[in-house]
C-alpha atoms as a PDB file:
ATOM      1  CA  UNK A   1      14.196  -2.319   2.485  1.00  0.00           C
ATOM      2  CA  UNK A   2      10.553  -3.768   2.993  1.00  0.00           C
ATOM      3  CA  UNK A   3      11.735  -7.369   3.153  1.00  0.00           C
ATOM      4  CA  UNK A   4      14.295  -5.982   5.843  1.00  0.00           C
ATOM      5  CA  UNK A   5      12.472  -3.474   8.008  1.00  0.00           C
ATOM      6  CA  UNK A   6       8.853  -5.658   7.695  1.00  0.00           C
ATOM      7  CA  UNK A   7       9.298  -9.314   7.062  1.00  0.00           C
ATOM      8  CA  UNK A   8      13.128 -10.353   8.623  1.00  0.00           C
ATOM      9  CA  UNK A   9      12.966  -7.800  11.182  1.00  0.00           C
ATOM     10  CA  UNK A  10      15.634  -8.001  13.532  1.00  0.00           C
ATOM     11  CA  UNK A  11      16.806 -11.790  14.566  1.00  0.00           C
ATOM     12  CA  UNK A  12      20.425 -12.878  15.327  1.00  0.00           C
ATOM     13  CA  UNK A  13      22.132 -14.286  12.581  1.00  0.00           C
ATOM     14  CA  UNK A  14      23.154 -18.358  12.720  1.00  0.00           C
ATOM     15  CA  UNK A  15      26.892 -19.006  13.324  1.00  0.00           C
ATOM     16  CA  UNK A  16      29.081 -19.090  10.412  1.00  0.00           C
ATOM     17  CA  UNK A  17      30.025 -16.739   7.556  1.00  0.00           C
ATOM     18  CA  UNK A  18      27.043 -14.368   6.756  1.00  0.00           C
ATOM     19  CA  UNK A  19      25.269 -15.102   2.913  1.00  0.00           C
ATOM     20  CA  UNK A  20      26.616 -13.360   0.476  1.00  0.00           C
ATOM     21  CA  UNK A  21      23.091 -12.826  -0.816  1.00  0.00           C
ATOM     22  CA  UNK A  22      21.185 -11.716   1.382  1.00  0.00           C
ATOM     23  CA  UNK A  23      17.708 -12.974   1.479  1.00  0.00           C
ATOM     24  CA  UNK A  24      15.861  -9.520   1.014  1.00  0.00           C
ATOM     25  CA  UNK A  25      18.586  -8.888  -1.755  1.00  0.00           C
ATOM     26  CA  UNK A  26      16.913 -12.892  -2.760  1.00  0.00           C
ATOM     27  CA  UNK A  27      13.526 -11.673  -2.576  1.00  0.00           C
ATOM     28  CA  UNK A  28      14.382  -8.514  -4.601  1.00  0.00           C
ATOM     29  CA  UNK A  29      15.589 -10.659  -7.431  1.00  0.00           C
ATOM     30  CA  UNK A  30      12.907 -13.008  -7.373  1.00  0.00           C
ATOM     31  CA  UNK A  31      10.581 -10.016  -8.053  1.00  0.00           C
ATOM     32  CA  UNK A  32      12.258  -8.658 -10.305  1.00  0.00           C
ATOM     33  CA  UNK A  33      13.012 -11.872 -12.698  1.00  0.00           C
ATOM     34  CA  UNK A  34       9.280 -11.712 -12.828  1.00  0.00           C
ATOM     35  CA  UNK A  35       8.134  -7.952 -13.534  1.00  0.00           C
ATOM     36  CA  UNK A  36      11.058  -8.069 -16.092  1.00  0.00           C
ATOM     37  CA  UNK A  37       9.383 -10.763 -18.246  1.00  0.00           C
ATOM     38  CA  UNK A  38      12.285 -13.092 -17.751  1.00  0.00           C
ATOM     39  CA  UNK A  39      10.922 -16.382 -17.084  1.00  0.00           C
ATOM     40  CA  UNK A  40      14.194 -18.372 -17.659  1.00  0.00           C
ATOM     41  CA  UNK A  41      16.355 -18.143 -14.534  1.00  0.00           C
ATOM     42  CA  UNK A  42      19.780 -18.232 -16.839  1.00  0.00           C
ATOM     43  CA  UNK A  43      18.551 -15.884 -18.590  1.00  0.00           C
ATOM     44  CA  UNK A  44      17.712 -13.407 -15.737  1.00  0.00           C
ATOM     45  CA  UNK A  45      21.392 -14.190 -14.098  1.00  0.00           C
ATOM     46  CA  UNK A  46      23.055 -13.489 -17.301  1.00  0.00           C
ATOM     47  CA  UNK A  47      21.394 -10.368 -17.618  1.00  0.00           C
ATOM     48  CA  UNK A  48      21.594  -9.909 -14.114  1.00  0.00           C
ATOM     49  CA  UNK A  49      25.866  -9.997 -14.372  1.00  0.00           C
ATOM     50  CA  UNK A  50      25.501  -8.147 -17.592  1.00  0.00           C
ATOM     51  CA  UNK A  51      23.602  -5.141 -16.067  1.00  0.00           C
ATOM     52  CA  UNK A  52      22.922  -5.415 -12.453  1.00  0.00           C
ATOM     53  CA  UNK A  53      26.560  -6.666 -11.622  1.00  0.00           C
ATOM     54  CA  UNK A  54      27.521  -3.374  -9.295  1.00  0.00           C
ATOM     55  CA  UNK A  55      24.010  -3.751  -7.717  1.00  0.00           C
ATOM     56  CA  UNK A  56      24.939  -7.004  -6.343  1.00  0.00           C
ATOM     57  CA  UNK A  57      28.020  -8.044  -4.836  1.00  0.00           C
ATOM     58  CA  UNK A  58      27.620 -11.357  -5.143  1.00  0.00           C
ATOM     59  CA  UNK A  59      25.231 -13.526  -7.997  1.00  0.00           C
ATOM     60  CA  UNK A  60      25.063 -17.042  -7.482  1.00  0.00           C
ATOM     61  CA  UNK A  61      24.922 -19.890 -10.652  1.00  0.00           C
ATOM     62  CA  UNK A  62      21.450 -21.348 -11.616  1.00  0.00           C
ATOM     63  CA  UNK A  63      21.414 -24.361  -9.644  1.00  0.00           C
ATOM     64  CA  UNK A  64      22.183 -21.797  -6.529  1.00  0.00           C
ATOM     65  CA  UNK A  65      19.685 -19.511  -7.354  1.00  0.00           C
ATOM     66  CA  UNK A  66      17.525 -22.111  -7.685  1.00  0.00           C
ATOM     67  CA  UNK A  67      17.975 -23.757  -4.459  1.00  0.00           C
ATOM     68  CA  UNK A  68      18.192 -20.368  -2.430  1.00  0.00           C
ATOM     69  CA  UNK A  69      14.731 -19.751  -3.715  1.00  0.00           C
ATOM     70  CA  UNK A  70      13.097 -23.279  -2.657  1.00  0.00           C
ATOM     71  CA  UNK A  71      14.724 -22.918   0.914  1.00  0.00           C
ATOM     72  CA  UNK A  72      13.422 -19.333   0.865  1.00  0.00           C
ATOM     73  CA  UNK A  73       9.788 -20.429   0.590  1.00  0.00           C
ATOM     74  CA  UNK A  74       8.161 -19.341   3.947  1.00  0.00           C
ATOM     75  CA  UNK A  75      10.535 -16.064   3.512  1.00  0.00           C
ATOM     76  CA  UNK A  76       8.630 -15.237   0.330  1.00  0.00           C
ATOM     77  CA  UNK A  77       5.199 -16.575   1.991  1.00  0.00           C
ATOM     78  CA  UNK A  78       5.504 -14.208   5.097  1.00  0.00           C
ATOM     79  CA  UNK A  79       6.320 -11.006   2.535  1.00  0.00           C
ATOM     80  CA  UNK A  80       2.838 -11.973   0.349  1.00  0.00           C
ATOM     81  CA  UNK A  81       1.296 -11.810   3.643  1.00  0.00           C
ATOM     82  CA  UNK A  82       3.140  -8.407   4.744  1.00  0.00           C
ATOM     83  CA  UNK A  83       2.338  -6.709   1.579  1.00  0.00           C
ATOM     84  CA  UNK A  84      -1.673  -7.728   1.650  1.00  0.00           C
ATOM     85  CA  UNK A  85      -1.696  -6.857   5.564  1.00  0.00           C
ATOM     86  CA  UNK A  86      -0.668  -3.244   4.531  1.00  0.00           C
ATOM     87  CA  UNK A  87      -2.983  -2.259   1.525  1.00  0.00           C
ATOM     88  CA  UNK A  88      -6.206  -0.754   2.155  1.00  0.00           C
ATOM     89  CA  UNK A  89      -7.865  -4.221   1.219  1.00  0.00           C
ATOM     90  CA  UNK A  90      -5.912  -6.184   3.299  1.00  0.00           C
ATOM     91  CA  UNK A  91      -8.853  -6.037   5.812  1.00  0.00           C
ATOM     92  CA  UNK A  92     -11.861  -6.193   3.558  1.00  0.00           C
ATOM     93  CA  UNK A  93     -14.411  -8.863   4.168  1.00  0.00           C
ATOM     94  CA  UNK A  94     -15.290  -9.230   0.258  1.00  0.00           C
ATOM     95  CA  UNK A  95     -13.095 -11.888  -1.557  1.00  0.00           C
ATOM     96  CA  UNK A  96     -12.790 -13.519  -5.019  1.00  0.00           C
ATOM     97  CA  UNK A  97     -12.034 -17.218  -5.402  1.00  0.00           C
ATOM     98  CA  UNK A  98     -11.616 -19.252  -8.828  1.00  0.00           C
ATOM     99  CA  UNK A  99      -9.270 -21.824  -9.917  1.00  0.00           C
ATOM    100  CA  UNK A 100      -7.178 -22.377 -13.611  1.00  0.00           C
ATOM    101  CA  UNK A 101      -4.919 -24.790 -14.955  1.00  0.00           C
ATOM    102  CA  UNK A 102      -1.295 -24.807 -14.887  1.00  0.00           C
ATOM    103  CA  UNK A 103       0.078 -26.533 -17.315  1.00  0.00           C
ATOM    104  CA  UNK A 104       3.453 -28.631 -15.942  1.00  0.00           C
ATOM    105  CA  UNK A 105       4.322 -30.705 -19.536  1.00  0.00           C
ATOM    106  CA  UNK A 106       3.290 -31.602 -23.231  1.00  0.00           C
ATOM    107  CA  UNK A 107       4.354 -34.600 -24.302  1.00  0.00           C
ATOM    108  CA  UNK A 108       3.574 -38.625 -22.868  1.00  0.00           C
ATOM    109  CA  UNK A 109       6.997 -39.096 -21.683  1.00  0.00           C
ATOM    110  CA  UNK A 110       6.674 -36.096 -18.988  1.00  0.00           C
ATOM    111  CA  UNK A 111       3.303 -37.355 -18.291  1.00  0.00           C
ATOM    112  CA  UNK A 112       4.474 -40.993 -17.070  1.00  0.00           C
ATOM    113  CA  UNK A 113       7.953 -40.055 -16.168  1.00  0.00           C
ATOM    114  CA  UNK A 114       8.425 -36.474 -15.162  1.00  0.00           C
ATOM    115  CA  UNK A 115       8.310 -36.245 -10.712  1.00  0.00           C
ATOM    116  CA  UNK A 116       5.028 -34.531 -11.162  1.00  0.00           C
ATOM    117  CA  UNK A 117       3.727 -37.870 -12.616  1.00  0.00           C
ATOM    118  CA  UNK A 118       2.306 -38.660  -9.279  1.00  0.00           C
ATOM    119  CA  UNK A 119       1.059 -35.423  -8.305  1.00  0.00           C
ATOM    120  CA  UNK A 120      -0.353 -33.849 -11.795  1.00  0.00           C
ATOM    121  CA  UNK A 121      -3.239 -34.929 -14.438  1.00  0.00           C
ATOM    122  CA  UNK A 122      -5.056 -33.744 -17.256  1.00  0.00           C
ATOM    123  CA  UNK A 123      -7.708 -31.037 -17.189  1.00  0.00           C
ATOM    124  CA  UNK A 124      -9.696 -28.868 -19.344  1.00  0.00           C
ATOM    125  CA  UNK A 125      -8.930 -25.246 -19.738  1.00  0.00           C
ATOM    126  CA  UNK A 126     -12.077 -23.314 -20.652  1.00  0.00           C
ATOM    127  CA  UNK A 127     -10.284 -20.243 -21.665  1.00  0.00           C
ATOM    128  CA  UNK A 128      -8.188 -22.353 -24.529  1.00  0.00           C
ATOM    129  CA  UNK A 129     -10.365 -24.551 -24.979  1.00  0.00           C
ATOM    130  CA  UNK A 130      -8.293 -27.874 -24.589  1.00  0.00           C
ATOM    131  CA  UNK A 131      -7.163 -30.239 -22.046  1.00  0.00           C
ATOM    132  CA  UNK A 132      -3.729 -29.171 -20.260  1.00  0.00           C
ATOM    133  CA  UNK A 133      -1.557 -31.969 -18.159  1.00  0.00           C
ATOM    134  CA  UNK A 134      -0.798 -30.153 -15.044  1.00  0.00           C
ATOM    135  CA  UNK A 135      -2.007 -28.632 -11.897  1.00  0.00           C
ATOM    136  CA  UNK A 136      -4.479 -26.326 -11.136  1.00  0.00           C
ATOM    137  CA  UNK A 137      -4.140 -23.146  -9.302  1.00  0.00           C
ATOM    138  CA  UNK A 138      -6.506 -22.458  -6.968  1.00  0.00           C
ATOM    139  CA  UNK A 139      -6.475 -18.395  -5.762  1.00  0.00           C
ATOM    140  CA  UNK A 140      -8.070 -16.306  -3.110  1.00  0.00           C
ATOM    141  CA  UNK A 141      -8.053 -12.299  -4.312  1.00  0.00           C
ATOM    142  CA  UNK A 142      -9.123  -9.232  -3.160  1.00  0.00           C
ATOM    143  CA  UNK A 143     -10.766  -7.167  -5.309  1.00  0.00           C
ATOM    144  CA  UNK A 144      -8.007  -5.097  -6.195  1.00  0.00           C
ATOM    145  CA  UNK A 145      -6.064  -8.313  -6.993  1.00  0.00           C
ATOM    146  CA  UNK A 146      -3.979  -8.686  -4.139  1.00  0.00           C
ATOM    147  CA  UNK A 147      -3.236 -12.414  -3.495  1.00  0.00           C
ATOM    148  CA  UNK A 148      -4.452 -13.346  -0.262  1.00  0.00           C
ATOM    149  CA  UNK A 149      -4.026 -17.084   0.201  1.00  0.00           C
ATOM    150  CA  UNK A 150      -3.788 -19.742  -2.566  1.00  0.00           C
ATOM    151  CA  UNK A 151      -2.753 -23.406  -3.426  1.00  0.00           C
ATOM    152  CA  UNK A 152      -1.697 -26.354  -5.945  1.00  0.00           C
ATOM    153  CA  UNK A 153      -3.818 -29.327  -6.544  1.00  0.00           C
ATOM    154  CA  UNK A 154      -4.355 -32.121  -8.805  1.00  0.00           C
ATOM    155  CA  UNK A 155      -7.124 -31.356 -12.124  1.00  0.00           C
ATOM    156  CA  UNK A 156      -8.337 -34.774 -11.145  1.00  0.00           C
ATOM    157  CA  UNK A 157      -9.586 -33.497  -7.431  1.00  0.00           C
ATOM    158  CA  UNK A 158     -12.739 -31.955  -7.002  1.00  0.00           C
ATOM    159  CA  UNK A 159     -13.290 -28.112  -6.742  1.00  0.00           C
ATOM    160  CA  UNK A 160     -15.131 -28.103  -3.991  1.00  0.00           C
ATOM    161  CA  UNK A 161     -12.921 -30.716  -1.786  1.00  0.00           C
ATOM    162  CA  UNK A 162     -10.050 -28.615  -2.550  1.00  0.00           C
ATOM    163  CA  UNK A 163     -11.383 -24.767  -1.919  1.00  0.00           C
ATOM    164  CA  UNK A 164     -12.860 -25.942   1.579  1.00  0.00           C
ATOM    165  CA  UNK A 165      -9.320 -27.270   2.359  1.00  0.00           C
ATOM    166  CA  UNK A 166      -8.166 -23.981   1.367  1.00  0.00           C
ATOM    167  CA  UNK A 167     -10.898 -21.925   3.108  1.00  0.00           C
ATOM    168  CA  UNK A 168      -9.879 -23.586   6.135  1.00  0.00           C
ATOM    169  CA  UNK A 169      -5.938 -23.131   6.035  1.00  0.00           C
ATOM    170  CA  UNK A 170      -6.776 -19.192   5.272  1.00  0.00           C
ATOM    171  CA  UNK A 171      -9.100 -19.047   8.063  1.00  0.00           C
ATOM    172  CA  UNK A 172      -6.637 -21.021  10.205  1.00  0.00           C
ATOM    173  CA  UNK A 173      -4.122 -18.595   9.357  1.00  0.00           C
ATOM    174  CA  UNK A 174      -5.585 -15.545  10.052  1.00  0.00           C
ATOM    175  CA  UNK A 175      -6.353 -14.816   6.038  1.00  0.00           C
ATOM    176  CA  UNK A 176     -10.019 -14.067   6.393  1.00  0.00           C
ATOM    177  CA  UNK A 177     -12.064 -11.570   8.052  1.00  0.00           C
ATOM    178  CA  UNK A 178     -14.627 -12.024  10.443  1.00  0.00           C
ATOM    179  CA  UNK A 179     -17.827 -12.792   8.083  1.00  0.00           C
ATOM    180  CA  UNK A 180     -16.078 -12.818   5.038  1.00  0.00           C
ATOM    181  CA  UNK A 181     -18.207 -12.682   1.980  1.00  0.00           C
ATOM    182  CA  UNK A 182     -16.572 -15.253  -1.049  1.00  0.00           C
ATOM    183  CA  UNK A 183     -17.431 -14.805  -4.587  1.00  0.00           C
ATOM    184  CA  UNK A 184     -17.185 -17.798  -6.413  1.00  0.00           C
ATOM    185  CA  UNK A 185     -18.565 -19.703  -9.800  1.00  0.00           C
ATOM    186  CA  UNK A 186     -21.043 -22.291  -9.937  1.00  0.00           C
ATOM    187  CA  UNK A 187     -19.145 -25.069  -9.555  1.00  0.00           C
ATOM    188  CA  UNK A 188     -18.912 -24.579  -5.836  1.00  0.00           C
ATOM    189  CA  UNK A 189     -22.277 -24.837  -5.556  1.00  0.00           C
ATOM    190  CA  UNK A 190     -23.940 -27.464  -3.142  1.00  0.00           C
ATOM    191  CA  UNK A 191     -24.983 -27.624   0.018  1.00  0.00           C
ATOM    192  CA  UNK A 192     -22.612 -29.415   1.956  1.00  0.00           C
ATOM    193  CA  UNK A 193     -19.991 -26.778   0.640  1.00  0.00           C
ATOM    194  CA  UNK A 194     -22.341 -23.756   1.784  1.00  0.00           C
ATOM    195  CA  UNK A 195     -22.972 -25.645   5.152  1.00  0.00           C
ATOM    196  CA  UNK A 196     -19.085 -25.758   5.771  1.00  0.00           C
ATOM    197  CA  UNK A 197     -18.334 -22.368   4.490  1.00  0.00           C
ATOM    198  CA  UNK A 198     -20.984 -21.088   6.811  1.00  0.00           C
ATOM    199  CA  UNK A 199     -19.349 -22.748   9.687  1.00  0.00           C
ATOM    200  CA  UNK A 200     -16.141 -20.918   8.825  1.00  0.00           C
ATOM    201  CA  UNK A 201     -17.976 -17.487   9.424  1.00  0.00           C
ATOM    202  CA  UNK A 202     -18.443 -17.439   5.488  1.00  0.00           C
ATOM    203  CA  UNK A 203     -21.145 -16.504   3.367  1.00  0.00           C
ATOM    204  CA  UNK A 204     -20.527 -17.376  -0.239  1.00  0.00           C
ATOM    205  CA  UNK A 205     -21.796 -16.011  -3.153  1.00  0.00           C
ATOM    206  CA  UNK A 206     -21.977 -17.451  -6.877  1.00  0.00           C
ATOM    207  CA  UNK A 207     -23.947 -16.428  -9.988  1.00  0.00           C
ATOM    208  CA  UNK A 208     -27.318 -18.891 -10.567  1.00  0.00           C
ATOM    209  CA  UNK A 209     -28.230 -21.726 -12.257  1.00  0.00           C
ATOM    210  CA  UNK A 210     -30.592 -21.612 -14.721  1.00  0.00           C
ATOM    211  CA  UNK A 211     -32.521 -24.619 -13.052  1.00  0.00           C
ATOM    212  CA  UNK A 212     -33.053 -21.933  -9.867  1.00  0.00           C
ATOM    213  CA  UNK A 213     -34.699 -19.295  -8.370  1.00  0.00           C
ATOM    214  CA  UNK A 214     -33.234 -15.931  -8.745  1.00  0.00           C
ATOM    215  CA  UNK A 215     -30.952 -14.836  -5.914  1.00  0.00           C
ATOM    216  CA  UNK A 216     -27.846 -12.904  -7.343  1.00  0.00           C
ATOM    217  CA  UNK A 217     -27.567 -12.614 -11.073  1.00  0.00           C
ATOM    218  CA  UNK A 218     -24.354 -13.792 -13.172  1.00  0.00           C
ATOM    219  CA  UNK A 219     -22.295 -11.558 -11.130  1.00  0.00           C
ATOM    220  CA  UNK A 220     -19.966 -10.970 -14.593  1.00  0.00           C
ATOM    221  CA  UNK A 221     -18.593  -7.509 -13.592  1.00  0.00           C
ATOM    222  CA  UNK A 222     -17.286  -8.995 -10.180  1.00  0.00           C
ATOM    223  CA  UNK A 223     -16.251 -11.863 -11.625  1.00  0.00           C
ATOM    224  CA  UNK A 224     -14.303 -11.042 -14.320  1.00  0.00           C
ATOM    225  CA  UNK A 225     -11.722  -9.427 -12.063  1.00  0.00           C
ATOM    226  CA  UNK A 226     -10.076 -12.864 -10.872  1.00  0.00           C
ATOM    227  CA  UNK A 227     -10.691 -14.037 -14.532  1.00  0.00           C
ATOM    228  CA  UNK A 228      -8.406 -10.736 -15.024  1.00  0.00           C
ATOM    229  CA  UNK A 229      -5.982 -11.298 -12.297  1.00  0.00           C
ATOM    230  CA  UNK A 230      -5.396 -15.010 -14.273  1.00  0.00           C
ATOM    231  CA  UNK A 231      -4.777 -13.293 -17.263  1.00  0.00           C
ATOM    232  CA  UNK A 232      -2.239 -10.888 -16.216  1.00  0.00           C
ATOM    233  CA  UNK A 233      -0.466 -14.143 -13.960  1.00  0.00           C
ATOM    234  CA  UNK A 234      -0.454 -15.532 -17.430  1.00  0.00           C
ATOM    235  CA  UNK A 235       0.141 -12.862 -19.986  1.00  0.00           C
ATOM    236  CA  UNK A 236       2.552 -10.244 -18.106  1.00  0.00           C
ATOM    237  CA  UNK A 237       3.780 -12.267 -15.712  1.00  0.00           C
ATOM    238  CA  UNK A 238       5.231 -15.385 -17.773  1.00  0.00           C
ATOM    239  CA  UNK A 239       2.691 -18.001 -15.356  1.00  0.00           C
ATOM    240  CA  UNK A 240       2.079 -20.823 -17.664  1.00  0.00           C
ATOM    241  CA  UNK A 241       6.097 -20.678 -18.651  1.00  0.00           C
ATOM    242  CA  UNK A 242       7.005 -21.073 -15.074  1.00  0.00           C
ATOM    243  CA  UNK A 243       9.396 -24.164 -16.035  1.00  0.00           C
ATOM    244  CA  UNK A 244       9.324 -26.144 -13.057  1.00  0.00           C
ATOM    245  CA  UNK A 245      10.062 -29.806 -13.271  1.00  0.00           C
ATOM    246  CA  UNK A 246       9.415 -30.722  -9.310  1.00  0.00           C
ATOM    247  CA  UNK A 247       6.497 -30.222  -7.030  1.00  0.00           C
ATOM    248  CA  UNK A 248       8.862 -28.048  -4.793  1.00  0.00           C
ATOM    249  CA  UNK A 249       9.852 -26.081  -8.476  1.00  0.00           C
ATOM    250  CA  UNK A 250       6.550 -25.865  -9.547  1.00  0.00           C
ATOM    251  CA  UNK A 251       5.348 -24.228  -6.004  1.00  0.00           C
ATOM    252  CA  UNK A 252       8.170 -21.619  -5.552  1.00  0.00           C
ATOM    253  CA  UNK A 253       8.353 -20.317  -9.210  1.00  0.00           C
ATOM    254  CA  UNK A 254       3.970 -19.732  -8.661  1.00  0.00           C
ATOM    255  CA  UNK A 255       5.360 -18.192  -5.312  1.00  0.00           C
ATOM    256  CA  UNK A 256       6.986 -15.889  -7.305  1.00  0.00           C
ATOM    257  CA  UNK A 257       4.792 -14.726  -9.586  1.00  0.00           C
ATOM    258  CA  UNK A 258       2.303 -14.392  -6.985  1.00  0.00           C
ATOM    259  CA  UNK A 259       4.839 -12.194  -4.739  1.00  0.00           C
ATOM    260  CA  UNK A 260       5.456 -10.242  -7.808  1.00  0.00           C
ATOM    261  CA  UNK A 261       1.870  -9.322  -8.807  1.00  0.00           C
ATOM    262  CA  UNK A 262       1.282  -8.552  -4.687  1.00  0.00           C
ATOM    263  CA  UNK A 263       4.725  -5.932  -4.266  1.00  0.00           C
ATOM    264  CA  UNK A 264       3.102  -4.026  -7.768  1.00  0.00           C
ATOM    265  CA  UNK A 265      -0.298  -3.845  -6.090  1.00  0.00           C
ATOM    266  CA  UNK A 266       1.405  -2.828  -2.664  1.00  0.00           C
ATOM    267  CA  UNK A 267       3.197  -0.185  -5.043  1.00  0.00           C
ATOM    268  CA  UNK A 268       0.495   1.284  -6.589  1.00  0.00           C
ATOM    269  CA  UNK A 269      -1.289   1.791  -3.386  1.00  0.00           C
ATOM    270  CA  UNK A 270       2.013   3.934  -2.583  1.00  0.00           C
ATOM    271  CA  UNK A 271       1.613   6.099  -5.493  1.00  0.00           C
ATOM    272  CA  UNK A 272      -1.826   5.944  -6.221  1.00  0.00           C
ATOM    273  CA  UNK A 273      -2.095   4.570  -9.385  1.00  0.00           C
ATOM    274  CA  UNK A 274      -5.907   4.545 -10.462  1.00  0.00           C
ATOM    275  CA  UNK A 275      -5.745   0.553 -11.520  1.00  0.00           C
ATOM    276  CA  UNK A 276      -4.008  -1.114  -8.615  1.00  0.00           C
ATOM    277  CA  UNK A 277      -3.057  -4.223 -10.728  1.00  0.00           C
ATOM    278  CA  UNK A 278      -1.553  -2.432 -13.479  1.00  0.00           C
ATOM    279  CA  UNK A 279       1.941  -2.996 -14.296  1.00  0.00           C
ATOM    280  CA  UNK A 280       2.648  -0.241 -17.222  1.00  0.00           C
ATOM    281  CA  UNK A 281       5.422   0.944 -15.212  1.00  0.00           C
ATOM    282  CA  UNK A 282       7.537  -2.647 -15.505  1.00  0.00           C
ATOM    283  CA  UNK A 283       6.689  -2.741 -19.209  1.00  0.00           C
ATOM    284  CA  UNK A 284       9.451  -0.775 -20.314  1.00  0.00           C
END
């Protein structure tokens, strides 16, 4: 009903046969292969026909499924934005930035020969302690977790190069609020990134260096809310067993699992759940 009434809307449908699928009933799936801790799609359409069959008319094969879901990209972009535009935080000037790794392969042969070869590298993960070949994640949050505007990049690109890209698309689009204040860690710091986020109406804010005056502290108890929005990407919502094998699979299965952690924050607004990024209720 939300993807219906607040994200379609009302538009005339193309010529030809209408889907037998819809793409809210898409969407709904989508979520739900996530919050149900499937993170193999044939598993989740086996189950799906096993369980969900009169809930669903129709249920495509994997290599449907899977295809309906890349196409339905800017579908499943435009609900993360819904969802965030109608939570309390949605307008908040305060945001959370941070960036982990995403780990795409294990072995040489995907290295040199997988179609991420081009695109992914190696880079260290601080909270395994090892080097991961892959992407990296990089995440805007609110402070109640809600995903407001995010991206994939290569390990091997710098952090700062890539978060000012990204500052700028969100701002672009409409993401940020006037004289947003960004929380981030120390390796954003420098002053051509400061000068630039200033520019952008921003005023960021990271813990200190030991080799500097004291302006803000470590900033732990703020930070360790994206560091738990990571973890519960990771943990509850299958993130680093995303399977993709494609930059476009890669992107839409993080889509996903993004959508999915923004619809339980949007629903624990609704019913007033004290933690707003718990999921206890899709845990059984």
């Amino acid at each position: 009903m939300f993807v219906d009434d607040h994200v379609i809307g009302r538009r005339r449908r193309g010529r030809g046969r209408p889907k037998r699928l819809s793409d809210a009933e898409l969407v709904c799936l989508a979520v739900a292969q996530v919050l149900l801790g499937f993170a193999s799609q044939h598993h989740w359409l086996r189950f799906c026909r096993a369980r969900l069959g009169g809930m669903f008319p129709y249920l495509p094969h994997q290599p449907g499924y899977h295809k309906r879901l890349v196409a339905a990209g800017p579908l499943i972009a435009a609900a993360m934005r819904r969802l965030a535009a109608q939570v309390p935080t949605g307008g908040d000037p305060l945001r959370l930035v941070d960036a982990t790794v995403l780990p795409c392969g294990a072995s040489r042969q995907t290295a040199r020969g997988s179609a991420l070869a081009g695109i992914a590298g190696y880079g260290y993960c601080r909270s395994h302690s090892r080097w991961i070949w892959g992407l990296k994640l990089y995440l805007i949050t609110a402070l109640d977790g809600m995903p407001i505007s995010w991206c994939l990049a290569s390990p091997t690109l710098g952090e700062r190069e890539v978060v000012t890209e990204l500052l700028e698309h969100a701002r672009g689009q409409g993401h940020l609020a006037p004289a947003t204040v960004l929380i981030g860690d120390k390796g954003l710091s420098g002053r051509a990134f400061q000068t630039h986020a200033t520019g952008l109406d921003i005023t960021f804010v990271r813990p200190d260096r030991r080799d500097e005056p004291h302006r803000h502290g470590n900033l732990a108890p703020i930070r360790q809310r994206i560091e738990s929005v990571f973890d519960t990407l990771k943990g509850q919502l299958s993130l680093e067993q995303h399977g993709g094998r494609t930059p476009a699979g890669v992107w839409i299965r993080v889509a996903q699992r993004l959508l999915a952690l923004a619809a339980a924050v949007w629903h624990n607004w609704q019913t007033n759940t004290p933690n707003k990024r718990s999921l206890t209720a899709y845990d059984h």
